[in-house]
N, C-alpha and C. Protein backbone atom coordinates (compact mmCIF):
# COMPACT_ATOMS: atom_id res chain seq x y z
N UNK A 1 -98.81 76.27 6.82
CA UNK A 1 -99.01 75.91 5.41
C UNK A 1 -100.46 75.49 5.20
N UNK A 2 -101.00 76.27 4.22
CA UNK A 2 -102.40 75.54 4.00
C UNK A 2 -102.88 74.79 2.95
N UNK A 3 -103.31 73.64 3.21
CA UNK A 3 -103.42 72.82 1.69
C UNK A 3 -104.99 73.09 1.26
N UNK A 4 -104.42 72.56 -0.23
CA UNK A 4 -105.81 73.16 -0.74
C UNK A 4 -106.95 71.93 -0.27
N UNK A 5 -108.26 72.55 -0.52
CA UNK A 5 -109.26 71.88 -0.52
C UNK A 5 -109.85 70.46 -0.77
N UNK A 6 -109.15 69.94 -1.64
CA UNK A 6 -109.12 68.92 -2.58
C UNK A 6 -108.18 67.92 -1.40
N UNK A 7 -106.88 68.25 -1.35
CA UNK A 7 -106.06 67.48 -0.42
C UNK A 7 -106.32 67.29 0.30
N UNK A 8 -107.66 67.92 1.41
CA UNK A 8 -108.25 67.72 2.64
C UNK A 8 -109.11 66.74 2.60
N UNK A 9 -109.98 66.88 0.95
CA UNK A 9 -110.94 65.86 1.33
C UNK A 9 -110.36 64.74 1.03
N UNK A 10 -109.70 64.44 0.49
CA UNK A 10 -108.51 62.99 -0.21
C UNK A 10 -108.03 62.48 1.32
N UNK A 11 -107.32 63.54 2.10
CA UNK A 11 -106.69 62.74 3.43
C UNK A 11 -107.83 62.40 4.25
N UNK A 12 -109.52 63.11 4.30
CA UNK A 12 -109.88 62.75 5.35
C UNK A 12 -110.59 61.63 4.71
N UNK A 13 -110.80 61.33 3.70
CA UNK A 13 -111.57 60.23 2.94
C UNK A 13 -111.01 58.76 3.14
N UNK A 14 -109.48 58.96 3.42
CA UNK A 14 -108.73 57.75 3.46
C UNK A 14 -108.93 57.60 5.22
N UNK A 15 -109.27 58.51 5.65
CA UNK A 15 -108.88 58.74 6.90
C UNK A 15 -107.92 58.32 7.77
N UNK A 16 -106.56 59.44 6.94
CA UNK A 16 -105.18 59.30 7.74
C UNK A 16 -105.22 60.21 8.46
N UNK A 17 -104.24 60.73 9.57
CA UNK A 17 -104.17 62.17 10.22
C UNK A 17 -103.02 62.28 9.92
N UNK A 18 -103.40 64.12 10.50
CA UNK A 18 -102.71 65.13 9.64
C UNK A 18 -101.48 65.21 9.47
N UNK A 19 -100.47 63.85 10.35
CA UNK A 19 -99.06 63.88 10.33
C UNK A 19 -98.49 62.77 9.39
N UNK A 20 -99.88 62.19 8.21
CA UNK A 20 -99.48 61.65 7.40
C UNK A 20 -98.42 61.56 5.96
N UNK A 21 -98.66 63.33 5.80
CA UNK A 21 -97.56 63.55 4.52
C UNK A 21 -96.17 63.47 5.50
N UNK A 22 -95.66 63.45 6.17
CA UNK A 22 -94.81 63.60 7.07
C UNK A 22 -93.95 62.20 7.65
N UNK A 23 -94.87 61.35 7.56
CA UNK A 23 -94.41 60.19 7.54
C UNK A 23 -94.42 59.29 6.82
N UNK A 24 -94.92 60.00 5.93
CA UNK A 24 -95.13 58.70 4.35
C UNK A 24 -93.44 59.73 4.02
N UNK A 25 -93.45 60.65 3.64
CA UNK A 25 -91.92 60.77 3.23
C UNK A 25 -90.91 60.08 4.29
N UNK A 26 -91.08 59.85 5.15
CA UNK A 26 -90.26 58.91 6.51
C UNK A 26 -89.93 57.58 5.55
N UNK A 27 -90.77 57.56 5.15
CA UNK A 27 -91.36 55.97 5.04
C UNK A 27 -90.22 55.70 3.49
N UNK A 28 -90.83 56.88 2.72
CA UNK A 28 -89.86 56.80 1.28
C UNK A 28 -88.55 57.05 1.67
N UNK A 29 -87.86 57.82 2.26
CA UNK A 29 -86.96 58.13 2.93
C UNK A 29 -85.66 56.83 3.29
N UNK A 30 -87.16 56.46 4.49
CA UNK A 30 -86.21 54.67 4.89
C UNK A 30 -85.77 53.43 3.95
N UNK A 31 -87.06 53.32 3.07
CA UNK A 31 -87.00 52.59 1.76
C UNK A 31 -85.97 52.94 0.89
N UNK A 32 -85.55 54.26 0.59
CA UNK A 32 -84.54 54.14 -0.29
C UNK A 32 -83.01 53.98 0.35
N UNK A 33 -83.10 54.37 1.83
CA UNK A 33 -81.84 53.82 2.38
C UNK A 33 -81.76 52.25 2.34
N UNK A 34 -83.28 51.44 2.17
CA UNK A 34 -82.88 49.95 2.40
C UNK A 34 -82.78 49.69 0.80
N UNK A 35 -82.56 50.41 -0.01
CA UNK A 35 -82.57 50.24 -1.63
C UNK A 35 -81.01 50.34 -1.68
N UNK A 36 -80.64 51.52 -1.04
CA UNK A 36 -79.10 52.13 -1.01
C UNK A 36 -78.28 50.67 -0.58
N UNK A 37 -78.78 50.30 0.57
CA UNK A 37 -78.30 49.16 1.24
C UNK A 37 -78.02 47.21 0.09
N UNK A 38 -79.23 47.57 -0.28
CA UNK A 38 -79.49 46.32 -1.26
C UNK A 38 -78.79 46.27 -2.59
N UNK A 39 -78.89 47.71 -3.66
CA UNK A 39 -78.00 47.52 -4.27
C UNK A 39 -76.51 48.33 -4.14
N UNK A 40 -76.25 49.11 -3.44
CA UNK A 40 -75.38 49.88 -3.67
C UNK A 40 -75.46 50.63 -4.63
N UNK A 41 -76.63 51.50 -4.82
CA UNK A 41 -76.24 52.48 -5.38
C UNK A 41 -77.25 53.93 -5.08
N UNK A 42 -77.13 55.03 -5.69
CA UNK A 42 -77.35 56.09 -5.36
C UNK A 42 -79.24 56.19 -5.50
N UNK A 43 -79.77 56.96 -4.80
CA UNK A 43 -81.10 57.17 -4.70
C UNK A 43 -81.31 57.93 -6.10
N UNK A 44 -80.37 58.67 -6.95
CA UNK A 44 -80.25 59.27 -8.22
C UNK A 44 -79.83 58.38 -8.88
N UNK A 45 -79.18 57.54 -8.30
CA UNK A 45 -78.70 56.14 -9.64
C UNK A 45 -80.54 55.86 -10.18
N UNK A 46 -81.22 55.66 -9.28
CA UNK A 46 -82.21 54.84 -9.11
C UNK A 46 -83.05 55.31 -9.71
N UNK A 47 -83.55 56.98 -9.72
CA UNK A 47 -84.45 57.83 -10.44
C UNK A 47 -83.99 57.82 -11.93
N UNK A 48 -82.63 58.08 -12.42
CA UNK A 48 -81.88 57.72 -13.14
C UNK A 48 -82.69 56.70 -14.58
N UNK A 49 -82.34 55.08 -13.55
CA UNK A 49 -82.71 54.04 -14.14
C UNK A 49 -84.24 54.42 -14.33
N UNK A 50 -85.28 54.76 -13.63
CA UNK A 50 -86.53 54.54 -13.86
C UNK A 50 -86.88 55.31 -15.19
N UNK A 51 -86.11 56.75 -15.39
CA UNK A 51 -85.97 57.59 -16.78
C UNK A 51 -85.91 56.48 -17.53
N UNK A 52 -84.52 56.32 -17.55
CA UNK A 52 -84.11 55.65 -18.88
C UNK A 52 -84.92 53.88 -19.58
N UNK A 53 -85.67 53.41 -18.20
CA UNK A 53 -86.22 52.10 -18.49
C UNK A 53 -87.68 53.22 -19.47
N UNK A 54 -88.48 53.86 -18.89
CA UNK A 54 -89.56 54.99 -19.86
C UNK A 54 -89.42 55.45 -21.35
N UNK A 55 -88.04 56.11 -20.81
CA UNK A 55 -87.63 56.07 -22.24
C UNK A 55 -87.03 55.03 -23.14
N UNK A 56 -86.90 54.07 -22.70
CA UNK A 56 -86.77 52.81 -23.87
C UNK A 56 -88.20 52.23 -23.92
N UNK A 57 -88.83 52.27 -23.06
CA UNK A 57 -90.56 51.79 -23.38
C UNK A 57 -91.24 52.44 -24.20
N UNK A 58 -90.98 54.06 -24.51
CA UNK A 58 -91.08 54.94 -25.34
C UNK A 58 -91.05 54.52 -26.89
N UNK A 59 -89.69 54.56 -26.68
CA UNK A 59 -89.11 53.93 -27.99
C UNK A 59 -89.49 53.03 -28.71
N UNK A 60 -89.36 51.85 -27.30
CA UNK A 60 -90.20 50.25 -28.41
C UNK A 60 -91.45 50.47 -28.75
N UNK A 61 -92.32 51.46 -27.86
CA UNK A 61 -93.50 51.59 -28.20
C UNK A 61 -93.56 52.19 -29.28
N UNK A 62 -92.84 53.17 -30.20
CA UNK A 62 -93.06 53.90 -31.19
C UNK A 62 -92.17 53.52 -32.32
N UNK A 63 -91.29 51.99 -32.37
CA UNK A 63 -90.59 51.10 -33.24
C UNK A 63 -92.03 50.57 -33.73
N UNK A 64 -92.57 49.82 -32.82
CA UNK A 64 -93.29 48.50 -32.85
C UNK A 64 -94.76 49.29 -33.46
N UNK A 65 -95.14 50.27 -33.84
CA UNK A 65 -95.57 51.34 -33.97
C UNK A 65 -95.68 51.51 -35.31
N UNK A 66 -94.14 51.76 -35.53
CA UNK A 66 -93.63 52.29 -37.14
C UNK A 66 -93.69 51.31 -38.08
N UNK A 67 -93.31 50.03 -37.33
CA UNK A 67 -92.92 48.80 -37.93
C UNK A 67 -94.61 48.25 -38.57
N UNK A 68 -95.44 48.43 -37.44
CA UNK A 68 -96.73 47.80 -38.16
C UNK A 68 -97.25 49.07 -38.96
N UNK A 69 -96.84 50.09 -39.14
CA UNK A 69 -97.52 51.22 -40.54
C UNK A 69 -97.02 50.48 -41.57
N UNK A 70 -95.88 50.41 -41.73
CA UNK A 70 -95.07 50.06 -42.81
C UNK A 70 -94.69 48.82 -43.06
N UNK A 71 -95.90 47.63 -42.39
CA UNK A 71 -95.31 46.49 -43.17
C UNK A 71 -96.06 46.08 -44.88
C-alpha cells in the first residue's frame, strides 16, 4: 500500500514509525472495548450518541440564531 506524500511527511515530522497507523487503531480498538466495559453499551451505541449530541448543537445553534434575528 502506498501512502501519499503528505502522510509521509506528517508521520515522519511527528516522528512515529511506520507501524504507527497500526497501532493507534490497536489503541482505538482497546479503548472502545474499555468504553464497552464501562458503560455497557455498543461501540455504535456510542457513534450513535456523538451524531445525535452534533445534531442538537446544530439545532441550538440555529434556535439561538433565529431567536436573536427576530427579537
Amino acid at each position: 500500500m502506498v501512502s501519499s506524500p503528505c502522510v509521509k511527511i506528517h508521520i515522519s515530522q511527528r516522528g512515529v514509525p511506520w507501524n504507527a497507523p497500526a497501532s493507534h487503531y490497536i489503541r482505538i480498538f482497546k479503548f472502545s472495548q474499555i468504553l464497552k466495559k464501562m458503560f455497557l453499551i455498543n461501540y455504535i451505541d456510542l457513534i450513535n450518541l456523538f451524531t445525535l449530541c452534533s445534531i442538537l448543537k446544530f439545532y441550538y445553534f440555529y434556535a439561538s440564531q433565529y431567536l436573536l434575528y427576530y427579537q
